[in-house]
Protein backbone atom coordinates (compact mmCIF):
# COMPACT_ATOMS: atom_id res chain seq x y z
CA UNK A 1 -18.44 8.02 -48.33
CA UNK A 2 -15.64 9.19 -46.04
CA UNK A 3 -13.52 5.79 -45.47
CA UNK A 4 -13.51 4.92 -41.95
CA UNK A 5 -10.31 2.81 -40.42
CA UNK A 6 -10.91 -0.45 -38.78
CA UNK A 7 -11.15 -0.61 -34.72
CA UNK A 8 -8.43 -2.88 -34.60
CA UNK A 9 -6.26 0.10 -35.64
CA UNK A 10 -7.07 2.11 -32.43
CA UNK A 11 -6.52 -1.20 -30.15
CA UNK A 12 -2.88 -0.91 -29.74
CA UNK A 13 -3.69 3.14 -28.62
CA UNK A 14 -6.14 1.74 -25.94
CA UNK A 15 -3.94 -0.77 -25.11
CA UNK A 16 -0.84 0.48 -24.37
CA UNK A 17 -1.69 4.67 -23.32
CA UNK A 18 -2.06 4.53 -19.87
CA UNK A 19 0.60 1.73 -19.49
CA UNK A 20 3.07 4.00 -21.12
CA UNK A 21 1.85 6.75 -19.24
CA UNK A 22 2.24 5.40 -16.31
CA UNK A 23 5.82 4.40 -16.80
CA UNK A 24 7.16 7.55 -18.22
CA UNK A 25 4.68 9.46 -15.02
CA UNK A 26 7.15 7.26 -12.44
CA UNK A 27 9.75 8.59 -14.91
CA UNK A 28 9.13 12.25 -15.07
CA UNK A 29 7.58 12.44 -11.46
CA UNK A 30 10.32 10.53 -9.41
CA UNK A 31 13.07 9.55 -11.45
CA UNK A 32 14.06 12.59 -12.47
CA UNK A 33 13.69 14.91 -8.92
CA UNK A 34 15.62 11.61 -7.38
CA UNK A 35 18.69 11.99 -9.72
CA UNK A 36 18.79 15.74 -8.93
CA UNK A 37 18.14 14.83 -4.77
CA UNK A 38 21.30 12.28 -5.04
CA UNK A 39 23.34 14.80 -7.29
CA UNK A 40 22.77 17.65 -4.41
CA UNK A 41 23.83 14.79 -1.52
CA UNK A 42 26.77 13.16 -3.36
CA UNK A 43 28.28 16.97 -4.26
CA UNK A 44 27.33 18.53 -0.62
CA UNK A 45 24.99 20.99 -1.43
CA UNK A 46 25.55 23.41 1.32
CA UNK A 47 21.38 24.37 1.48
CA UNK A 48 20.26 20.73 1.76
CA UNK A 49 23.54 19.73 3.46
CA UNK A 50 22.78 22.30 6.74
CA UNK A 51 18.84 21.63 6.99
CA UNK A 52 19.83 17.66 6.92
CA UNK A 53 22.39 18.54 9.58
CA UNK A 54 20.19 21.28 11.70
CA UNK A 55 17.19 18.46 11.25
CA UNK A 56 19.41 15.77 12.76
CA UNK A 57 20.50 17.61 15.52
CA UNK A 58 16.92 19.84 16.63
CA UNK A 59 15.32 15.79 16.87
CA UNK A 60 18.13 14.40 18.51
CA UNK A 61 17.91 17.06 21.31
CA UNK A 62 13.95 16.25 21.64
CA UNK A 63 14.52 12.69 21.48
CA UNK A 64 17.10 12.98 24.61
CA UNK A 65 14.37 14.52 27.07
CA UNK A 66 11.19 12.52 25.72
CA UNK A 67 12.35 8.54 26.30
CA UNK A 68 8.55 7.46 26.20
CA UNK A 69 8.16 8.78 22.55
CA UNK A 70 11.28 7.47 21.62
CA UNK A 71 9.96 4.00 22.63
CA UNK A 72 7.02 4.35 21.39
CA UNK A 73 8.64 4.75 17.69
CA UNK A 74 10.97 2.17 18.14
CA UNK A 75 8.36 -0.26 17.64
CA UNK A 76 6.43 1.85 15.17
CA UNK A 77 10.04 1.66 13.15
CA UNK A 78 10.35 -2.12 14.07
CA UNK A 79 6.33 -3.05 12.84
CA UNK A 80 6.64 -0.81 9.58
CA UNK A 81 10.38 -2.11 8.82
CA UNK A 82 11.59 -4.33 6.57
CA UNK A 83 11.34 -7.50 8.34
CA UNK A 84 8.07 -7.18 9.15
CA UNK A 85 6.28 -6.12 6.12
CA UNK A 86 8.54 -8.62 4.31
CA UNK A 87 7.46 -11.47 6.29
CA UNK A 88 3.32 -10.45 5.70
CA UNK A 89 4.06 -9.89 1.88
CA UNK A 90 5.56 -13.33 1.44
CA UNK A 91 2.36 -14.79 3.45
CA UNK A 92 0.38 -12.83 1.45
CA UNK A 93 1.76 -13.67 -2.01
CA UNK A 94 1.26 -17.37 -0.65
CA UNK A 95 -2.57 -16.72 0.17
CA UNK A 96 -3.14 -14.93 -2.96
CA UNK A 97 -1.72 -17.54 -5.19
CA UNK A 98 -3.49 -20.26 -3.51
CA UNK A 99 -6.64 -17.75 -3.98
CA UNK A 100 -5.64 -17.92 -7.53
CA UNK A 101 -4.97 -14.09 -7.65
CA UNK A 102 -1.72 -14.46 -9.71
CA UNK A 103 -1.59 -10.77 -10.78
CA UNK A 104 -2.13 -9.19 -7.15
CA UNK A 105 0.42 -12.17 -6.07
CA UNK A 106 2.95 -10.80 -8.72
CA UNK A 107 2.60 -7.32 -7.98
CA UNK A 108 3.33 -8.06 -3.95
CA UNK A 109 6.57 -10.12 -4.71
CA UNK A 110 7.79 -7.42 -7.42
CA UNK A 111 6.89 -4.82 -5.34
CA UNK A 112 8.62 -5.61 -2.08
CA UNK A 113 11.20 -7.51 -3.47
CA UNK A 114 11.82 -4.92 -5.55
CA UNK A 115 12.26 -2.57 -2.85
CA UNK A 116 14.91 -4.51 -1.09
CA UNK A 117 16.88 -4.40 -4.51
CA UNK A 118 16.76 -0.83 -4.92
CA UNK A 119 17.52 -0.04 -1.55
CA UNK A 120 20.96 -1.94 -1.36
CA UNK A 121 21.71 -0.52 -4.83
CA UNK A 122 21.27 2.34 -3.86
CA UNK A 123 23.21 2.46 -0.60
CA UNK A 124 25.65 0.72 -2.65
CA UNK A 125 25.88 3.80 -5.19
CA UNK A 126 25.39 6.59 -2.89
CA UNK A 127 27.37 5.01 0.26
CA UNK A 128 26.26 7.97 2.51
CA UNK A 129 27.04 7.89 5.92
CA UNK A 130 25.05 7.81 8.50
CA UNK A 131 23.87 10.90 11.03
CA UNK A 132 26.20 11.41 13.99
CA UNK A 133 24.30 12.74 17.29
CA UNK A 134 25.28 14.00 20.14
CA UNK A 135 22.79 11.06 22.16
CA UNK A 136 22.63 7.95 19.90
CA UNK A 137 18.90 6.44 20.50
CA UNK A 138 18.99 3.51 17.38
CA UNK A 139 22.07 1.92 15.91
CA UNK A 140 22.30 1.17 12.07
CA UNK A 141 25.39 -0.50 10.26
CA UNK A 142 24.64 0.05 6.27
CA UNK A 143 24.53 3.15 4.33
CA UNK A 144 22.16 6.33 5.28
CA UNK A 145 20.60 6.49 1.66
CA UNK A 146 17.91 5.49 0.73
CA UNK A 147 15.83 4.74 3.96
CA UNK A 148 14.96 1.23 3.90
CA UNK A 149 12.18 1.18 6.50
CA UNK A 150 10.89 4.55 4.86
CA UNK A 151 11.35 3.06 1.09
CA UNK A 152 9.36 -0.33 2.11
CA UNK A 153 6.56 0.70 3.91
CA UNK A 154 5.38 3.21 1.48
CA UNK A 155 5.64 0.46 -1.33
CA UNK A 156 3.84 -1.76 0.81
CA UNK A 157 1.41 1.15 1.38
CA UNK A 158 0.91 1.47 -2.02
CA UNK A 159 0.23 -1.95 -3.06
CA UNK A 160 -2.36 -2.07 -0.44
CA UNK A 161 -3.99 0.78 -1.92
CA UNK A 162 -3.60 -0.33 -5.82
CA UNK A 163 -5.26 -3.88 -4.56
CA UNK A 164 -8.19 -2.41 -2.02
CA UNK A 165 -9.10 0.87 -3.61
CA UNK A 166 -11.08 -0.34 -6.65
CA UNK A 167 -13.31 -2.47 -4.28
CA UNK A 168 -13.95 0.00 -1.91
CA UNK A 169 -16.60 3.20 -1.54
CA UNK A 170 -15.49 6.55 -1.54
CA UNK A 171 -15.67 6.95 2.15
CA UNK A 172 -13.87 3.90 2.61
CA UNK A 173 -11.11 5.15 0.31
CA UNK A 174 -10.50 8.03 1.70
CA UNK A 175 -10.29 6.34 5.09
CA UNK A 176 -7.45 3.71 3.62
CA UNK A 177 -5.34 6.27 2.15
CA UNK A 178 -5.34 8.06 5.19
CA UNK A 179 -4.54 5.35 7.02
CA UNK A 180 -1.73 4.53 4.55
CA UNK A 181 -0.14 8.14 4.41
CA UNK A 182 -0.13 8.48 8.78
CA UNK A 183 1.30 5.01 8.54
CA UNK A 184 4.09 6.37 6.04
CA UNK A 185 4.59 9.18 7.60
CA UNK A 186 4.83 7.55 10.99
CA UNK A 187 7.78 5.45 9.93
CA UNK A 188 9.45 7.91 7.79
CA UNK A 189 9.39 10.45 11.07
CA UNK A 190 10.39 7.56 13.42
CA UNK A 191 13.90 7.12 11.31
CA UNK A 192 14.70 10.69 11.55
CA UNK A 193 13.67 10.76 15.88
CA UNK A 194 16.12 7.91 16.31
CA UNK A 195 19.00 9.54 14.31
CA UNK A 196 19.59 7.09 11.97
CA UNK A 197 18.43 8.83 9.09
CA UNK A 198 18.49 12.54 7.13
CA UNK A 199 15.34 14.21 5.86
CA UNK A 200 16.54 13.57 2.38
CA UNK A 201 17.21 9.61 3.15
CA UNK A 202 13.39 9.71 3.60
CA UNK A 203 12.48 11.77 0.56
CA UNK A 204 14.93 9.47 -1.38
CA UNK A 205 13.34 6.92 -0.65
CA UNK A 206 9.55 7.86 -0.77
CA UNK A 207 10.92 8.47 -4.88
CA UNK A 208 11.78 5.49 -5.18
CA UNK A 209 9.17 3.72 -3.97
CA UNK A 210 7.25 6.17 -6.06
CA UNK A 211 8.96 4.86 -9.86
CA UNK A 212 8.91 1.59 -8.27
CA UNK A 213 4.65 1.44 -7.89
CA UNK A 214 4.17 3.65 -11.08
CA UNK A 215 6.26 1.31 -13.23
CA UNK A 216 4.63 -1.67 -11.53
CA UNK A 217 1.64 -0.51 -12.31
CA UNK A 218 1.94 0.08 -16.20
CA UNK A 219 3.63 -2.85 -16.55
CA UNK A 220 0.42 -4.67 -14.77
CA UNK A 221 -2.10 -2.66 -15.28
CA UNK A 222 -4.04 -4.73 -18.07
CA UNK A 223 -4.13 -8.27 -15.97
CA UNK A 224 -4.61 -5.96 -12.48
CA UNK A 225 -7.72 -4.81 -14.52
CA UNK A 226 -8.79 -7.57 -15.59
CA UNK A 227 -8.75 -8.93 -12.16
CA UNK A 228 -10.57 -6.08 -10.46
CA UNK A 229 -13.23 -6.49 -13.18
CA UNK A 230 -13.34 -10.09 -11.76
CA UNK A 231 -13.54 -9.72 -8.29
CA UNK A 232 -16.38 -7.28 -8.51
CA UNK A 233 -18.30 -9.96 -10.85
CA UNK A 234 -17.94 -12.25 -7.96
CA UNK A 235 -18.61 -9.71 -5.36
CA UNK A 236 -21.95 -8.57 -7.05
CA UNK A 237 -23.31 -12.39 -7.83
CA UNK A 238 -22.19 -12.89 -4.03
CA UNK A 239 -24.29 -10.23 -3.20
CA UNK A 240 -27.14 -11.23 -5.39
CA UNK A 241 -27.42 -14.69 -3.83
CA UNK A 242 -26.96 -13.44 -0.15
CA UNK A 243 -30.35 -10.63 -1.13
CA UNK A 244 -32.00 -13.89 -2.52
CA UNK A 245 -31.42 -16.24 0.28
CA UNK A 246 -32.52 -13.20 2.83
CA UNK A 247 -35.63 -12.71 0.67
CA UNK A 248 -36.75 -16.68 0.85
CA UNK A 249 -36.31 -16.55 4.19
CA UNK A 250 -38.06 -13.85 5.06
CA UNK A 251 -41.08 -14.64 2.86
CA UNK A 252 -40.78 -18.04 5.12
CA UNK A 253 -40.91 -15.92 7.88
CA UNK A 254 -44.30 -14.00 6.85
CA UNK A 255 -45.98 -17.26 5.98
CA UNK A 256 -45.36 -19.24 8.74
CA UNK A 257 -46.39 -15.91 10.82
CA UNK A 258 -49.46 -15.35 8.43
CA UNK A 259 -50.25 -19.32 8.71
CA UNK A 260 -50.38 -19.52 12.58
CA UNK A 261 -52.38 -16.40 13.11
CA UNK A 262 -54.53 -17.46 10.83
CA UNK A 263 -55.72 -20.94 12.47
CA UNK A 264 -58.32 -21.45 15.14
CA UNK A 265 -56.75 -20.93 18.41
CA UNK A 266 -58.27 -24.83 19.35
CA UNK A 267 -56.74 -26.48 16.61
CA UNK A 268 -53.15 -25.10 17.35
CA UNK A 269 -53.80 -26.39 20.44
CA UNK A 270 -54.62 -29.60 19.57
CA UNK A 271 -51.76 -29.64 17.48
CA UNK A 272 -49.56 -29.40 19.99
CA UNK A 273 -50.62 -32.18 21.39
CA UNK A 274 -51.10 -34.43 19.41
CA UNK A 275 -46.71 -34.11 18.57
């Protein structure tokens, strides 16, 4: 009889694969095309160095004739910014601990806080300056690289989608990460219209934030399980209790209905009147 080894053997396979392959994905995916990205900015690459420059410039010169766009992504830069979305993650870590959703709560404050670490080490490192245009639109005082409005709203865009996605249809997630990528996109596009940012500021930072929510996710993806597996549990004996207190009452319903049309017109009458 061929010997067979014991389950517990494979557990630690199971357990830890898609962790590890998640970190060494934001690795290999992001880590390694954003050392190369700051390598090419730090050393001038003359290729990137001219379509940063010529990108600048070409928006600036829109930006100058069209003042009602230019307002209108001013705010989208000030809603998807850093003080915004760091404000709503700190409220929502505080509703999702007092929910008792520890893990999603976790993965919020290591996410965005997270972001705002990287980004000033970054600009530290780097210490890029910023774009100089011929009409200035938006002023900025710290370093050009990494974006931090680009870098924290596609974190916060992906947290969003890590948390809603498994609770969702398929319709519905297609619709959120739509929503998420115009919302990144918006806010990436609005730094570069105002001049305060190069294309590769943006790319920089949508690598970051990249590692960032690939490594968050390994590192939480057993207890984020766990807690998906949870929710729907509650969501489906919510359900189940909703269907069954819609079914009593409309059995109610039918017998009351069946009762009355049932009795002699005279005695409902009387019935009435005698209340």
């Amino acid at each position: 009889m061929e010997h067979q080894p014991h389950p517990a053997l494979h557990r630690p396979i199971h357990r830890f694969g898609l962790r590890t392959t998640l970190i060494a994905a934001g690795a290999l995916v992001a880590v390694v095309p954003l050392a190369e990205l700051i390598v090419l900015i730090t050393t001038g690459w003359a290729p990137l160095h001219t379509l940063d420059l010529n990108t600048v410039h070409s928006l600036n010169q829109y930006a100058a004739h069209h003042p009602g766009q230019v307002r209108f992504f001013k705010i989208v830069s000030i809603i998807g910014g850093p003080t915004v979305l760091r404000i709503a993650a700190f409220l929502a870590v505080v509703l999702l601990w007092v929910r008792h959703r520890r893990t999603a709560a976790i993965l919020v404050a290591a996410a965005i806080g997270g972001a705002a670490a990287l980004s000033g080490i970054f600009k530290v490192l780097v210490n890029r300056g910023r774009p100089v245009v011929a009409v200035p639109v938006e002023h900025a005082d710290t370093a050009s690289f990494p974006s931090g409005h680009a870098l924290t709203s596609f974190v916060a865009a992906g947290v969003l989608l890590i948390l809603l996605l498994p609770h969702r249809s398929r319709g519905r997630r297609a619709l959120l990460i739509t929503a998420a990528a115009l919302l990144v996109a918006a806010v990436g596009f609005s730094r570069l219209l105002l001049g305060v940012h190069y294309p590769s500021d943006v790319l920089g930072s949508w690598l970051i934030g990249t590692a960032l929510l690939l490594i968050l996710a390994g590192v939480l993806y057993r207890p984020l399980a766990r807690q998906h597996r949870t929710d729907r549990s509650a969501g489906r004996r919510t359900n189940r209790r909703r269907a069954g207190q819609l079914c009593r009452a409309d059995q109610i319903r039918s017998l009351c209905s069946t009762d009355i049309r049932g009795l002699p017109a005279g005695f409902i009458v009387v019935s009435a009147r005698g209340r």
